[in-house]
N, C-alpha and C. Protein backbone atom coordinates (compact mmCIF):
# COMPACT_ATOMS: atom_id res chain seq x y z
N UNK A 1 0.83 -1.19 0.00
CA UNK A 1 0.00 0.00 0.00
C UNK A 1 0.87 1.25 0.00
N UNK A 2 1.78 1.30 0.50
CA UNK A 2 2.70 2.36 0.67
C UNK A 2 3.40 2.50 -0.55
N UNK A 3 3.87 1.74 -1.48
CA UNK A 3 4.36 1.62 -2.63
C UNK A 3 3.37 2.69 -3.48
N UNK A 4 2.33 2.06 -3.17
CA UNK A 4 1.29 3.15 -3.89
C UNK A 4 0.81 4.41 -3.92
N UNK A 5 0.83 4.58 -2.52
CA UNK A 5 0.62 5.94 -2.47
C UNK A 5 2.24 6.94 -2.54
N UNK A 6 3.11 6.26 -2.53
CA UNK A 6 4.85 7.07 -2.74
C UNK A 6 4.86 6.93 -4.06
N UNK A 7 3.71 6.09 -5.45
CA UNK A 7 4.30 6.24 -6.69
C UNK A 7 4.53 7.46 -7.35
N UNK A 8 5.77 8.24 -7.62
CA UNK A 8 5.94 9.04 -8.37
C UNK A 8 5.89 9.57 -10.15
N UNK A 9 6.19 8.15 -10.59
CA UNK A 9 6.02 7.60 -11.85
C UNK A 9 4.91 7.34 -11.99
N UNK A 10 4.30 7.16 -13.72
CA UNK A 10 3.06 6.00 -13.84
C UNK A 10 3.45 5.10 -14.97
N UNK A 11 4.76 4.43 -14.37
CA UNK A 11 5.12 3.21 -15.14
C UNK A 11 4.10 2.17 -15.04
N UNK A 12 2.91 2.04 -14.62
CA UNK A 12 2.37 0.67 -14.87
C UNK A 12 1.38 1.29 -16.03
N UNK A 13 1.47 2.86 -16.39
CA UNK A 13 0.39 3.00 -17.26
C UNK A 13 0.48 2.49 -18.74
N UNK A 14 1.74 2.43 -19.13
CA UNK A 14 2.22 1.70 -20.37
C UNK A 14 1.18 -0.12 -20.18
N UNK A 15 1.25 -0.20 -19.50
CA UNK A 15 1.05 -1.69 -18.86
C UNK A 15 -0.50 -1.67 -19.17
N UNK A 16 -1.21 -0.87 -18.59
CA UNK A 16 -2.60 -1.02 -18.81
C UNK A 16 -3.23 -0.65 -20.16
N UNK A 17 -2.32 0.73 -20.44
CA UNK A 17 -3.22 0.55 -22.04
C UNK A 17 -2.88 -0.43 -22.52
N UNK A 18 -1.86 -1.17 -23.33
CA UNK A 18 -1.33 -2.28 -23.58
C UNK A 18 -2.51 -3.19 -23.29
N UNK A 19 -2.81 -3.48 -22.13
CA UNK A 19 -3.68 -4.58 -21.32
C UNK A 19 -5.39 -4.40 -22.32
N UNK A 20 -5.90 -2.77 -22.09
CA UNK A 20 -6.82 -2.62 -22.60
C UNK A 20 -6.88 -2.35 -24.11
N UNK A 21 -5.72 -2.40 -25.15
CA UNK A 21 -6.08 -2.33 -26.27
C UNK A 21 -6.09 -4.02 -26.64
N UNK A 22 -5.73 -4.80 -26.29
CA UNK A 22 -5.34 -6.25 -26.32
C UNK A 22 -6.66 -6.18 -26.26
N UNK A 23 -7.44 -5.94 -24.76
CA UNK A 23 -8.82 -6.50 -24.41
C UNK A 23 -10.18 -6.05 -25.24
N UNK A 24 -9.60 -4.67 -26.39
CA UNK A 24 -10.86 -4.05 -27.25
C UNK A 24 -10.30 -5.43 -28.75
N UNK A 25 -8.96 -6.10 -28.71
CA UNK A 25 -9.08 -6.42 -29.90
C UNK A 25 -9.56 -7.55 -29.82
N UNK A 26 -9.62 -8.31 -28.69
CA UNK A 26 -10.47 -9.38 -28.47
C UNK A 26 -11.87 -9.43 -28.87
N UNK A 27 -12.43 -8.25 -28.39
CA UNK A 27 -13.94 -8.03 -28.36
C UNK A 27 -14.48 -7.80 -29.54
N UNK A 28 -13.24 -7.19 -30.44
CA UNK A 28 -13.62 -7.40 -32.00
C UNK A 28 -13.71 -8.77 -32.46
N UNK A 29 -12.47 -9.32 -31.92
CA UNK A 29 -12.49 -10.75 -32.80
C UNK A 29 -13.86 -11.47 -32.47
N UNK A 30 -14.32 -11.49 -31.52
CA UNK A 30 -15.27 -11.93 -30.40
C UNK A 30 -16.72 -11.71 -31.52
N UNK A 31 -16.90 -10.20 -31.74
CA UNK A 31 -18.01 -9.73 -32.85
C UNK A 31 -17.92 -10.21 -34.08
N UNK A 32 -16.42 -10.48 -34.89
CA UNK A 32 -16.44 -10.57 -35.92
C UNK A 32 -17.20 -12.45 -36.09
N UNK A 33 -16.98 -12.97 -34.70
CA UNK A 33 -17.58 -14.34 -35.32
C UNK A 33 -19.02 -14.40 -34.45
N UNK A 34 -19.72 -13.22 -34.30
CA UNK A 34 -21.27 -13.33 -34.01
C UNK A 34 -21.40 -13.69 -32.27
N UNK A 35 -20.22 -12.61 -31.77
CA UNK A 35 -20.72 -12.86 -30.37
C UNK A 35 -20.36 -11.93 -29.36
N UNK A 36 -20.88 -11.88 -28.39
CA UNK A 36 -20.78 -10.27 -27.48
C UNK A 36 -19.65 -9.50 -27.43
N UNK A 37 -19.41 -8.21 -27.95
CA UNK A 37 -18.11 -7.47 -28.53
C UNK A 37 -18.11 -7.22 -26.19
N UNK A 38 -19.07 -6.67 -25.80
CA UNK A 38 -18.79 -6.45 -24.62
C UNK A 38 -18.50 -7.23 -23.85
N UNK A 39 -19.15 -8.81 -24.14
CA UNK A 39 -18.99 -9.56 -22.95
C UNK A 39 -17.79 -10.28 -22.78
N UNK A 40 -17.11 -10.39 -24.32
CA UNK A 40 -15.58 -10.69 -24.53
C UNK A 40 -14.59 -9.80 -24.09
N UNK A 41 -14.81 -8.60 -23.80
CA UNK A 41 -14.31 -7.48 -23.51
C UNK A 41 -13.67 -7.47 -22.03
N UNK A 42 -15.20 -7.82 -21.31
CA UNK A 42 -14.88 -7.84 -20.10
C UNK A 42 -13.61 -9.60 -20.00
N UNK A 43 -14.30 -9.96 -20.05
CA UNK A 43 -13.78 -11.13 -19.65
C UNK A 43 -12.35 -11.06 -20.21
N UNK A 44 -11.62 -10.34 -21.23
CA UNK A 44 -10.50 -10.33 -21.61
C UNK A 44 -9.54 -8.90 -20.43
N UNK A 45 -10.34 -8.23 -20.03
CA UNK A 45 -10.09 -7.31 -19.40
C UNK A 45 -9.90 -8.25 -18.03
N UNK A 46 -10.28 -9.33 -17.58
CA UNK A 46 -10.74 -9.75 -16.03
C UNK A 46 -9.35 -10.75 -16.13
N UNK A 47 -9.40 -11.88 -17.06
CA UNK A 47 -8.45 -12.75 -17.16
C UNK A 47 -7.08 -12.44 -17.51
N UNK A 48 -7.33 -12.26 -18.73
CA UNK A 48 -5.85 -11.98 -19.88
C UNK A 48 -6.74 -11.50 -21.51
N UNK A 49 -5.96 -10.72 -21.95
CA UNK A 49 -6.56 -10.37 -23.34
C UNK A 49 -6.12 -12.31 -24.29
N UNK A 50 -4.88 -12.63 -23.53
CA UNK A 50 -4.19 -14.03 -24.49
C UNK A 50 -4.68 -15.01 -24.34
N UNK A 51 -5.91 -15.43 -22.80
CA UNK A 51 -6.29 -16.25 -22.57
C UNK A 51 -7.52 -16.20 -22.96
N UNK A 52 -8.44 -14.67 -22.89
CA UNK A 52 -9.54 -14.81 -23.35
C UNK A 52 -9.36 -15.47 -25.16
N UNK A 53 -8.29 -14.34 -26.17
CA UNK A 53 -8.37 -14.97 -27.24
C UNK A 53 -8.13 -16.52 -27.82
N UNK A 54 -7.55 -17.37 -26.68
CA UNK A 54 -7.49 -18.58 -27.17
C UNK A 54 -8.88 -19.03 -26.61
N UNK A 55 -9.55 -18.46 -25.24
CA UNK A 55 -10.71 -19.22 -25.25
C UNK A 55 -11.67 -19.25 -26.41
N UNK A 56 -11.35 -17.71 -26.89
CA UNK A 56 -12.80 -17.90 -27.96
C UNK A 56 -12.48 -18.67 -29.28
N UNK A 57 -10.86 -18.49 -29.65
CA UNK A 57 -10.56 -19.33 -30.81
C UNK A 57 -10.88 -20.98 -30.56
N UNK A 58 -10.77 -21.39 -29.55
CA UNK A 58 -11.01 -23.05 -28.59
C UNK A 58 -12.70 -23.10 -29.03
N UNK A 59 -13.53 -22.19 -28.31
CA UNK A 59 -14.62 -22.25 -28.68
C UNK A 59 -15.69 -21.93 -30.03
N UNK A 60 -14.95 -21.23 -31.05
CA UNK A 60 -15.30 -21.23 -31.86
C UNK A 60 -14.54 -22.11 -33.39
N UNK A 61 -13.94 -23.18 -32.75
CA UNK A 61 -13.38 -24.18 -33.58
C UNK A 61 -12.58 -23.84 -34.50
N UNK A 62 -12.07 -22.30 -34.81
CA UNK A 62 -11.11 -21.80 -35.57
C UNK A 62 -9.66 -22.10 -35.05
């Protein structure tokens, strides 16, 4: 906790956009084969953008 509130930098912000453009390209791939651009979104945002995209490639037999 103290780490946090002494951060001077916002080196983890590289980290999160990164995190959240991964998790919008999921949600495309997610739409492009007929299925919730949001609900892939989240779930790529919650897990991993790398784990959601192999789940949906696993589940959509591609």
């Amino acid at each position: 906790m103290v780490s946090l509130l002494n951060n001077k930098g916002n080196s983890d912000m590289p980290i999160i956009l990164l995190w959240l453009i991964f998790a919008i390209i999921v949600g495309f791939s997610a739409a492009g084969q007929n299925r919730s651009f949001f609900l892939w979104f989240f779930i790529a945002t919650l897990i991993s953008p790398l784990f959601a995209w192999i789940i949906l490639k696993v589940i959509s037999g591609k």
